[in-house]
C-alpha atoms as a PDB file:
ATOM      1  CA  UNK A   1     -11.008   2.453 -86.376  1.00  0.00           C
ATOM      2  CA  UNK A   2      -8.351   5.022 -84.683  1.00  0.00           C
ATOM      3  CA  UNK A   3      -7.473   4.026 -81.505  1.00  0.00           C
ATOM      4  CA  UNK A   4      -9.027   6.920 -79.973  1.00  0.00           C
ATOM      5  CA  UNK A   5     -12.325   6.209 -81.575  1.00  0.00           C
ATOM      6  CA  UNK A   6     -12.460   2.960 -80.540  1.00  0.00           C
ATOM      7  CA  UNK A   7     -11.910   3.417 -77.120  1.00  0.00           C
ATOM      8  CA  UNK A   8     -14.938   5.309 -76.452  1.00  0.00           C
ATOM      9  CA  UNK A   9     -16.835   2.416 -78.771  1.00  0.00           C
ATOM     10  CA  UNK A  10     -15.380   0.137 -75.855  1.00  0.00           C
ATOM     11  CA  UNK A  11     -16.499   2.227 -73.140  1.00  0.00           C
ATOM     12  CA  UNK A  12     -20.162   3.349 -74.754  1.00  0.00           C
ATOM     13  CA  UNK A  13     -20.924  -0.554 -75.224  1.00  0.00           C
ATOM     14  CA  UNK A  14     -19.572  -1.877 -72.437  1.00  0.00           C
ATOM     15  CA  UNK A  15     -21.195   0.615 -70.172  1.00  0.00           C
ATOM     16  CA  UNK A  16     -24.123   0.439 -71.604  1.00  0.00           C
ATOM     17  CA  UNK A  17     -26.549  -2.312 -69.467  1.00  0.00           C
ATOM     18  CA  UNK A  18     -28.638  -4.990 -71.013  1.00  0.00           C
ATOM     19  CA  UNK A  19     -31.496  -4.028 -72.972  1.00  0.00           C
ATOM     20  CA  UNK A  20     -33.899  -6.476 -70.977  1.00  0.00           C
ATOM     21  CA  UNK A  21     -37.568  -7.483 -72.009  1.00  0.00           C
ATOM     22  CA  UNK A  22     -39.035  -4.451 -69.877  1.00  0.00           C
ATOM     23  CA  UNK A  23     -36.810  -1.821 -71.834  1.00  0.00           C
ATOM     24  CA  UNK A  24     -38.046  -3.155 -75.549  1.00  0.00           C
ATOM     25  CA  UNK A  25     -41.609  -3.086 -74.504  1.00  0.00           C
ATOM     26  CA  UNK A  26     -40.737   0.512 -72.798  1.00  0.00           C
ATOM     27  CA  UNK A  27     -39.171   1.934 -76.162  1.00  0.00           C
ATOM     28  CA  UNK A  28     -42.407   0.935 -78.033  1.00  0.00           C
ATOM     29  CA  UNK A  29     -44.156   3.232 -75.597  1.00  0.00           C
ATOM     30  CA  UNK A  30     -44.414   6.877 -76.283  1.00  0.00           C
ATOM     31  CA  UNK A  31     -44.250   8.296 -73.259  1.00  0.00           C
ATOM     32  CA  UNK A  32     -42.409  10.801 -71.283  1.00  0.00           C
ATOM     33  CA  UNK A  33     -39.232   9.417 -68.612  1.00  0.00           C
ATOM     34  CA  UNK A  34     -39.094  10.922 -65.700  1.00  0.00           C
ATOM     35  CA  UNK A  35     -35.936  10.401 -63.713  1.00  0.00           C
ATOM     36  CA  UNK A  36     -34.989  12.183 -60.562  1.00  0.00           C
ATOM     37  CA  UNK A  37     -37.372  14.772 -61.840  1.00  0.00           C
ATOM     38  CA  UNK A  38     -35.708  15.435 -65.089  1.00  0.00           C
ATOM     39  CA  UNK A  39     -37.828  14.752 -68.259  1.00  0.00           C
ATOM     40  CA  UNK A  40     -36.480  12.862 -70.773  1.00  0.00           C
ATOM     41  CA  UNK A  41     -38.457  11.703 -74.508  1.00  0.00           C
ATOM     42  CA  UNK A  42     -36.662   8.401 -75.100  1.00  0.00           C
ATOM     43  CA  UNK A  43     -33.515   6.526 -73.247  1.00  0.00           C
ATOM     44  CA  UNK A  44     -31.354   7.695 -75.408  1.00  0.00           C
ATOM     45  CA  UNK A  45     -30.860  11.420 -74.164  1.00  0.00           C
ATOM     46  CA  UNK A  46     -30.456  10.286 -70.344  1.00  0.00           C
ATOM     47  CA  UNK A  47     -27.024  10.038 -68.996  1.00  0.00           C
ATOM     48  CA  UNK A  48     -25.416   6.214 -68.740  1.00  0.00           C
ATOM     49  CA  UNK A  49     -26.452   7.017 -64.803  1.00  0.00           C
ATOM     50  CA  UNK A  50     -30.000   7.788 -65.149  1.00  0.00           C
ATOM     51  CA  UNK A  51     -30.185   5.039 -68.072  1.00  0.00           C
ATOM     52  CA  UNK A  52     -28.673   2.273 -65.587  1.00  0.00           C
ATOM     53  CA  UNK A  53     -31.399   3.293 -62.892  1.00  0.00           C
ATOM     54  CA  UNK A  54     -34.382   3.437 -65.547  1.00  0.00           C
ATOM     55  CA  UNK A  55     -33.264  -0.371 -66.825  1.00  0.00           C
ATOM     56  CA  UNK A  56     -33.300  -1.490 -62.926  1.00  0.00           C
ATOM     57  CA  UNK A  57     -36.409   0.051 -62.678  1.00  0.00           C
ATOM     58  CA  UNK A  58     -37.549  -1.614 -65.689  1.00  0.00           C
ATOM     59  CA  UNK A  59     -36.293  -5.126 -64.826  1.00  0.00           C
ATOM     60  CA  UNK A  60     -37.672  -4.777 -61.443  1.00  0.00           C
ATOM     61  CA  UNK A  61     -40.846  -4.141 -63.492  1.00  0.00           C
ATOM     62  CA  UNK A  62     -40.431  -6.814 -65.914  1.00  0.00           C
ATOM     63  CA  UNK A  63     -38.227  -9.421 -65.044  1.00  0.00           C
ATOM     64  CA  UNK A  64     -35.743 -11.027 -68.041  1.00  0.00           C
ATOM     65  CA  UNK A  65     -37.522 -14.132 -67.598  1.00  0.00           C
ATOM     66  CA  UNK A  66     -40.433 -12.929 -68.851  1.00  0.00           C
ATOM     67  CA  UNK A  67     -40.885 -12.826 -72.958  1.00  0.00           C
ATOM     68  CA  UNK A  68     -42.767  -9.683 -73.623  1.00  0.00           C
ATOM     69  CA  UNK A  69     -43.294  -9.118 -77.505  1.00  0.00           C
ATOM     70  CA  UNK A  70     -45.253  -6.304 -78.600  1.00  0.00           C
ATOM     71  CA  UNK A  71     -44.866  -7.967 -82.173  1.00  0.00           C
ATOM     72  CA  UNK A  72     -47.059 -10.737 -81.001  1.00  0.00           C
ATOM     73  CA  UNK A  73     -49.633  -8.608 -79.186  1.00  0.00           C
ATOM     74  CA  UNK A  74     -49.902  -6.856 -82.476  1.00  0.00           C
ATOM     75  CA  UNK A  75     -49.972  -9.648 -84.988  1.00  0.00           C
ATOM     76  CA  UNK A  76     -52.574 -11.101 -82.589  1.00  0.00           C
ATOM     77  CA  UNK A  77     -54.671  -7.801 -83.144  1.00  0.00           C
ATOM     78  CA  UNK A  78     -54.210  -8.131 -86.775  1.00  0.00           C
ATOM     79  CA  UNK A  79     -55.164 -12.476 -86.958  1.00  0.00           C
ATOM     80  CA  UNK A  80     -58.607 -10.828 -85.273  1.00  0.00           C
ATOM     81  CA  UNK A  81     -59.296  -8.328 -87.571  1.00  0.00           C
ATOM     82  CA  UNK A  82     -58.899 -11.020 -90.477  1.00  0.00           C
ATOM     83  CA  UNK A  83     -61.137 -13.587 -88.504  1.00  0.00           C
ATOM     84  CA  UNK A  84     -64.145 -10.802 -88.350  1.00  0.00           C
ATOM     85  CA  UNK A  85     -63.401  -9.593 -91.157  1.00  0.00           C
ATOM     86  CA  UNK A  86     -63.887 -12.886 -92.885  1.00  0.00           C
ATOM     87  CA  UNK A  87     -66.498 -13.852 -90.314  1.00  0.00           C
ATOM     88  CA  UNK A  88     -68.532 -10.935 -91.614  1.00  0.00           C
ATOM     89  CA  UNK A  89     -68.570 -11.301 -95.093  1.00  0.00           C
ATOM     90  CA  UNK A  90     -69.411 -15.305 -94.350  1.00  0.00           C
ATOM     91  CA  UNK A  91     -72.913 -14.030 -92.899  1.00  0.00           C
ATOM     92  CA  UNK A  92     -72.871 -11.414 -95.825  1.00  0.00           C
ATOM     93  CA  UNK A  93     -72.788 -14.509 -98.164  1.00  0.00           C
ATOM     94  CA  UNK A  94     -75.044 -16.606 -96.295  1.00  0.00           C
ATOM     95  CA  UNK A  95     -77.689 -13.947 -95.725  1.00  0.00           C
ATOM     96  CA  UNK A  96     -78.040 -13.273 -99.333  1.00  0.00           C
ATOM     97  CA  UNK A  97     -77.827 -17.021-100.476  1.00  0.00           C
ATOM     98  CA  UNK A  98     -80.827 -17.175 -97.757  1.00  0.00           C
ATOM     99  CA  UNK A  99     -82.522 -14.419 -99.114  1.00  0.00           C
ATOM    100  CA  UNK A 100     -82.070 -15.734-102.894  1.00  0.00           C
ATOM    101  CA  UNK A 101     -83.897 -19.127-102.075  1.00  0.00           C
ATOM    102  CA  UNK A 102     -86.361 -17.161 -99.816  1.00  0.00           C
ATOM    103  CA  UNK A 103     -87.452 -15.329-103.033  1.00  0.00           C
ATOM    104  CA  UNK A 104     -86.573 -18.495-105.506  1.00  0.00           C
ATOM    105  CA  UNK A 105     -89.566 -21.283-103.748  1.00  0.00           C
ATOM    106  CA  UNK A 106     -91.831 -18.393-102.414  1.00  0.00           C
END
C-alpha cells in the first residue's frame, strides 16, 4: 500500500469508535439519523464527529454488556413459524384420521 494511502487507512480505522451492540442493532434499523438537526440515511455519510456522538448515544442506549442479536430475534421468529406450521398440519392429520373412523364404525 503507498505510504500515503496507508496513512489515511491508519487514521480512518483508528478514528473510527467501536461498533458496540447498540450500533449493530441500529444499522439493522431503517430509519432516518438525526444529528444536531442534520439528516443522515445510515452512519456511514455522517462525519467521524457526528458518528462518535451517535455511538455514545447508542452505548448510552445499549450498553456493551448487553448481547443484542437481531439474528436470534429472527431465527426465533422463524423456529415459531415451523412449530405452527407443523402444529397445524398435526390437527389437519388428526382431524381427518378422526373423521375417517367417524365414517368407518358409523
Amino acid at each position: 500500500m503507498p505510504v500515503s494511502v496507508r496513512v489515511a487507512y491508519d487514521r480512518a480505522v483508528h478514528e473510527t469508535p467501536a461498533l458496540h451492540s447498540g450500533a449493530r442493532l441500529a444499522a439493522k434499523l431503517k430509519a432516518t439519523i438525526i444529528v444536531n438537526d442534520t439528516e443522515f440515511n445510515h452512519a456511514g455519510e455522517m462525519s467521524v464527529d457526528d458518528r462518535h456522538l451517535y455511538h455514545e448515544a447508542l452505548e448510552a442506549l445499549f450498553p456493551p454488556s448487553i448481547a443484542v442479536s437481531v439474528n436470534e430475534a429472527e431465527a426465533r421468529k422463524s423456529r415459531h413459524q415451523k412449530v405452527l406450521i407443523i402444529a397445524l398440519a398435526v390437527s389437519v392429520l388428526a382431524g381427518a384420521v378422526y373423521f375417517w373412523l367417524h365414517s368407518f364404525f358409523s
